[in-house]
C-alpha atoms as a PDB file:
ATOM      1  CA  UNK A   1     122.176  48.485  65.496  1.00  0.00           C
ATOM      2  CA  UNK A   2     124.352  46.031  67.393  1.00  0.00           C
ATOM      3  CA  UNK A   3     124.769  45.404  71.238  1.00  0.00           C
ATOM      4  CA  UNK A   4     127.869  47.098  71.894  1.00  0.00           C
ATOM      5  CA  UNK A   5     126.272  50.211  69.633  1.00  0.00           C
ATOM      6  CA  UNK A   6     123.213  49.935  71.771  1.00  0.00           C
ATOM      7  CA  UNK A   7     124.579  49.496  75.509  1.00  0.00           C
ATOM      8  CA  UNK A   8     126.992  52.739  74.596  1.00  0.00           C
ATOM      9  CA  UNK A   9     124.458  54.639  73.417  1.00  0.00           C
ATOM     10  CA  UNK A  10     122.841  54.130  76.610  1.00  0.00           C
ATOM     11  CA  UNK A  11     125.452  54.506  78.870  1.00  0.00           C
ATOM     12  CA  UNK A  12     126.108  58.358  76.621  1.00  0.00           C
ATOM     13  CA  UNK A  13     122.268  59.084  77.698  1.00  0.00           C
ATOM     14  CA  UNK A  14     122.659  57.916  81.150  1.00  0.00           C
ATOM     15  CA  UNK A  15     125.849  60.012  81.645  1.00  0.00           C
ATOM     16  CA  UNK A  16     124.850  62.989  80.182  1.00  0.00           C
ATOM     17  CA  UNK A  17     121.420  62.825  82.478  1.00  0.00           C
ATOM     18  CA  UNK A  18     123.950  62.247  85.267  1.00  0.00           C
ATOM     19  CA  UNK A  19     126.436  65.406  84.425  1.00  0.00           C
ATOM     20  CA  UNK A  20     122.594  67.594  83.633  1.00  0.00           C
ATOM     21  CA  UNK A  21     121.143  66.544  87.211  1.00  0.00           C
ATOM     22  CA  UNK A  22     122.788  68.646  89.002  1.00  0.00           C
ATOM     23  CA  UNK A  23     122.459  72.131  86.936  1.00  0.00           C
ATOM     24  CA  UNK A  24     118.693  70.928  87.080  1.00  0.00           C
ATOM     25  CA  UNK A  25     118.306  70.650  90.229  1.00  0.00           C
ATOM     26  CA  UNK A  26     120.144  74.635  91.133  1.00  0.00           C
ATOM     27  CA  UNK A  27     117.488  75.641  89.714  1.00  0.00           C
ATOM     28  CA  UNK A  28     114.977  73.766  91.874  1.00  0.00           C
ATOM     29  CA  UNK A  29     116.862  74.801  95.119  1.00  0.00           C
ATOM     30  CA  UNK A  30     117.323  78.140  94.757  1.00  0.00           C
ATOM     31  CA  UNK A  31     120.515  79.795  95.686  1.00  0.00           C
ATOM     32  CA  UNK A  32     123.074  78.967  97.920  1.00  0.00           C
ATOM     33  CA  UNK A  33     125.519  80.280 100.201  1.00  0.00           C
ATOM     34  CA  UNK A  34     127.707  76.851 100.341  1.00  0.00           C
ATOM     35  CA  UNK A  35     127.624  76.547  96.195  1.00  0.00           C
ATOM     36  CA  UNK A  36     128.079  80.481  96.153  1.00  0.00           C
ATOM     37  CA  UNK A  37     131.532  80.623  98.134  1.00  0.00           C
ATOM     38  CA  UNK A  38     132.459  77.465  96.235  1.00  0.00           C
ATOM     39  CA  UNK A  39     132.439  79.023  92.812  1.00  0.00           C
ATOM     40  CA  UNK A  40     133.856  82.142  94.243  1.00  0.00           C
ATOM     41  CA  UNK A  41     136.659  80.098  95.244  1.00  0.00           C
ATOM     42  CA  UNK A  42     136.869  78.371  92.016  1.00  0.00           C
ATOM     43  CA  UNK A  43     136.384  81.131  89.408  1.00  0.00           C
ATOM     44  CA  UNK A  44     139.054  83.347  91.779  1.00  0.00           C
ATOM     45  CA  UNK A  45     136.698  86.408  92.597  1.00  0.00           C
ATOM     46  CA  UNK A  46     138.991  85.925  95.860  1.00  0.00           C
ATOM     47  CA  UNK A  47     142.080  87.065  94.340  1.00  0.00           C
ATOM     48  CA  UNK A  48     140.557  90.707  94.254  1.00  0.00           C
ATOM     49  CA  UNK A  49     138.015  91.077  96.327  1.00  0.00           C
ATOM     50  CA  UNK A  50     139.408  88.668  99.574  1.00  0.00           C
ATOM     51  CA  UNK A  51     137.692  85.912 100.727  1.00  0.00           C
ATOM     52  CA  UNK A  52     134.641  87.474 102.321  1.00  0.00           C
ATOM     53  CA  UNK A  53     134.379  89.851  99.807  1.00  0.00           C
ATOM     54  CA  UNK A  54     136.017  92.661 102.369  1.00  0.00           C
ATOM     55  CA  UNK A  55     138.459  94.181  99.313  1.00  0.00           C
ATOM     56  CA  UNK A  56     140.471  96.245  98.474  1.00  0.00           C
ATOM     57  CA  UNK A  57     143.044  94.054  97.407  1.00  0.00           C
ATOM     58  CA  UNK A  58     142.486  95.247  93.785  1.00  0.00           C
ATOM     59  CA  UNK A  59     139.165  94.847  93.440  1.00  0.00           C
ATOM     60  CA  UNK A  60     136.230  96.976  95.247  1.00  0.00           C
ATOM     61  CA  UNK A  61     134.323  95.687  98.376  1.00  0.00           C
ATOM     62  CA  UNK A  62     131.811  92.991  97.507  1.00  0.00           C
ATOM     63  CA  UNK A  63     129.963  91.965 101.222  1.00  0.00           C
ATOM     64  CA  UNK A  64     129.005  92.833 103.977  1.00  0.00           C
ATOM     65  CA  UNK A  65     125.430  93.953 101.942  1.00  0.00           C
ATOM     66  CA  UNK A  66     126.296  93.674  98.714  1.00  0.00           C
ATOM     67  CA  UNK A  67     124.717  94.942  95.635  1.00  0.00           C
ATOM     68  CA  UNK A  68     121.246  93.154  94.453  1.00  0.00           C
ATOM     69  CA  UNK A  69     122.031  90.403  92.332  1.00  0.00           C
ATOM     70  CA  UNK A  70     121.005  92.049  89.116  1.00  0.00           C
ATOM     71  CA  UNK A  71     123.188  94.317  89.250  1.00  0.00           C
ATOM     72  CA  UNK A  72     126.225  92.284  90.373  1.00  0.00           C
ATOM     73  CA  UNK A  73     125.329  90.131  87.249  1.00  0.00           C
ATOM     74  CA  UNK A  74     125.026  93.000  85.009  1.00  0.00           C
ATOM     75  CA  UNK A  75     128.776  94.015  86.240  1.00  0.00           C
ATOM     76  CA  UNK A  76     130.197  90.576  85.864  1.00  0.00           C
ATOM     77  CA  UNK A  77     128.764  90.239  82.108  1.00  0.00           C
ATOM     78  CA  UNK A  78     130.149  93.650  80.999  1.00  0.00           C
ATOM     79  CA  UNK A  79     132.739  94.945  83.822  1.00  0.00           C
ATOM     80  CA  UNK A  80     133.966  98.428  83.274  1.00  0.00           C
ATOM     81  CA  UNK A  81     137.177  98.276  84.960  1.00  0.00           C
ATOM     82  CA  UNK A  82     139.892  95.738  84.656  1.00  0.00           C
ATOM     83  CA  UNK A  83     138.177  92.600  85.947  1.00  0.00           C
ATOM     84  CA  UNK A  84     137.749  90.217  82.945  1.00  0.00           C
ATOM     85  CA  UNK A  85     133.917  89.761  82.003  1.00  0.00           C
ATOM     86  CA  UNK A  86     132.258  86.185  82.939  1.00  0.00           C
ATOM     87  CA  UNK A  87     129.685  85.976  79.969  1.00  0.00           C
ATOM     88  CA  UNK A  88     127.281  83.249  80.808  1.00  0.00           C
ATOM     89  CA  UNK A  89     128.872  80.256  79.348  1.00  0.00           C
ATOM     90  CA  UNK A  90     131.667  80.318  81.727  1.00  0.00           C
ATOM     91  CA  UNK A  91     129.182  81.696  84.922  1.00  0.00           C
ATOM     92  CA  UNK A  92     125.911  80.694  85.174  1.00  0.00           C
ATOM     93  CA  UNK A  93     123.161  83.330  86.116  1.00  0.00           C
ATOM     94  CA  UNK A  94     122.768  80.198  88.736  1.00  0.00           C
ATOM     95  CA  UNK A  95     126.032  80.702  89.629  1.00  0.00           C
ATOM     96  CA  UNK A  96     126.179  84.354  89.956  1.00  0.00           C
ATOM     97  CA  UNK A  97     123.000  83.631  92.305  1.00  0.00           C
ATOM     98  CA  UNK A  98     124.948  81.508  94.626  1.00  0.00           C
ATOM     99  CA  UNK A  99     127.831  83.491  94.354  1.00  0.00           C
ATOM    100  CA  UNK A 100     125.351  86.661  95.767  1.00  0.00           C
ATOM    101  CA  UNK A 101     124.038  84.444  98.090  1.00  0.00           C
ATOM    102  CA  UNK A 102     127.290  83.865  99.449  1.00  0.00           C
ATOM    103  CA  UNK A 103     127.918  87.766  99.972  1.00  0.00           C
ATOM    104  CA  UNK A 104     124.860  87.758 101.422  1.00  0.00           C
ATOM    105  CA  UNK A 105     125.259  85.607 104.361  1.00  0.00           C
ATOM    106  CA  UNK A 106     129.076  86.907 105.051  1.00  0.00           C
ATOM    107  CA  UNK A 107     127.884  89.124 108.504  1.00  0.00           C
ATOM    108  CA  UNK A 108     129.336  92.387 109.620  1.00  0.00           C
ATOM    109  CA  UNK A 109     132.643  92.506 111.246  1.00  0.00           C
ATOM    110  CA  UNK A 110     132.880  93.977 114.483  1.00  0.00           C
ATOM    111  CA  UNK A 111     132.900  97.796 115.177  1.00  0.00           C
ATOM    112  CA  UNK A 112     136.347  98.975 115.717  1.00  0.00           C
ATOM    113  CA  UNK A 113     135.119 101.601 118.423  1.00  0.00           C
ATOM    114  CA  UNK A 114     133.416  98.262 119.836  1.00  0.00           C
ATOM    115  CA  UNK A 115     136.664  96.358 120.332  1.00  0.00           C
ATOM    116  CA  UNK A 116     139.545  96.532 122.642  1.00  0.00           C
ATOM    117  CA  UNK A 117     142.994  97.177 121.216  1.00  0.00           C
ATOM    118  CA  UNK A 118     144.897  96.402 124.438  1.00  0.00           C
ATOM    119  CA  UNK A 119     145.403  97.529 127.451  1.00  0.00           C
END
């Protein structure tokens, strides 16, 4: 094997390691809120369901309290209505996990009896 055949070879190992370090490591962490509204971003679950998952713009509520994440999952693998099904290639289950821990942490908005609309 020559040098130049050698030293790419490397550098293909060394990058792939590099581009697998992070889907490693989600795994390690746990989920998170901060990847979870990323993706949701990303992937557009905000065109439908808002940004803090507060619908109805066409798709159905998502947060505050949102479904466990095994069933959000199952939904997003096999969707019965219009939205177009995420099979795990394209969306992680690590993904999905941030994605629920992101709905998780969005809090409840205020009461409306609670607020004042003016005096």
């Amino acid at each position: 094997m020559s040098y130049f055949r050698l030293n790419l070879s490397v550098a293909a190992i060394a990058g792939l390691t590099l581009l697998m370090t992070p889907i490693a490591s989600r795994a390690a962490d746990g989920p998170s809120a901060e990847r979870g509204y990323e993706t949701y971003m990303r992937i557009g679950c905000f065109q439908c369901h808002g940004t803090v998952g507060q619908g109805p713009i066409s798709g159905p509520r998502l947060a505050p309290n949102p479904l466990p994440v095994e069933a959000i999952r199952a939904y997003i693998r096999a969707p019965a209505e219009v939205m177009p099904p995420y099979v795990e290639s394209v969306l992680s289950d690590a993904e999905v996990a941030d994605i629920h821990a992101y709905l998780e942490s969005i809090p409840e908005g205020p009461n409306v009896e609670d607020t004042i609309l003016g005096d």
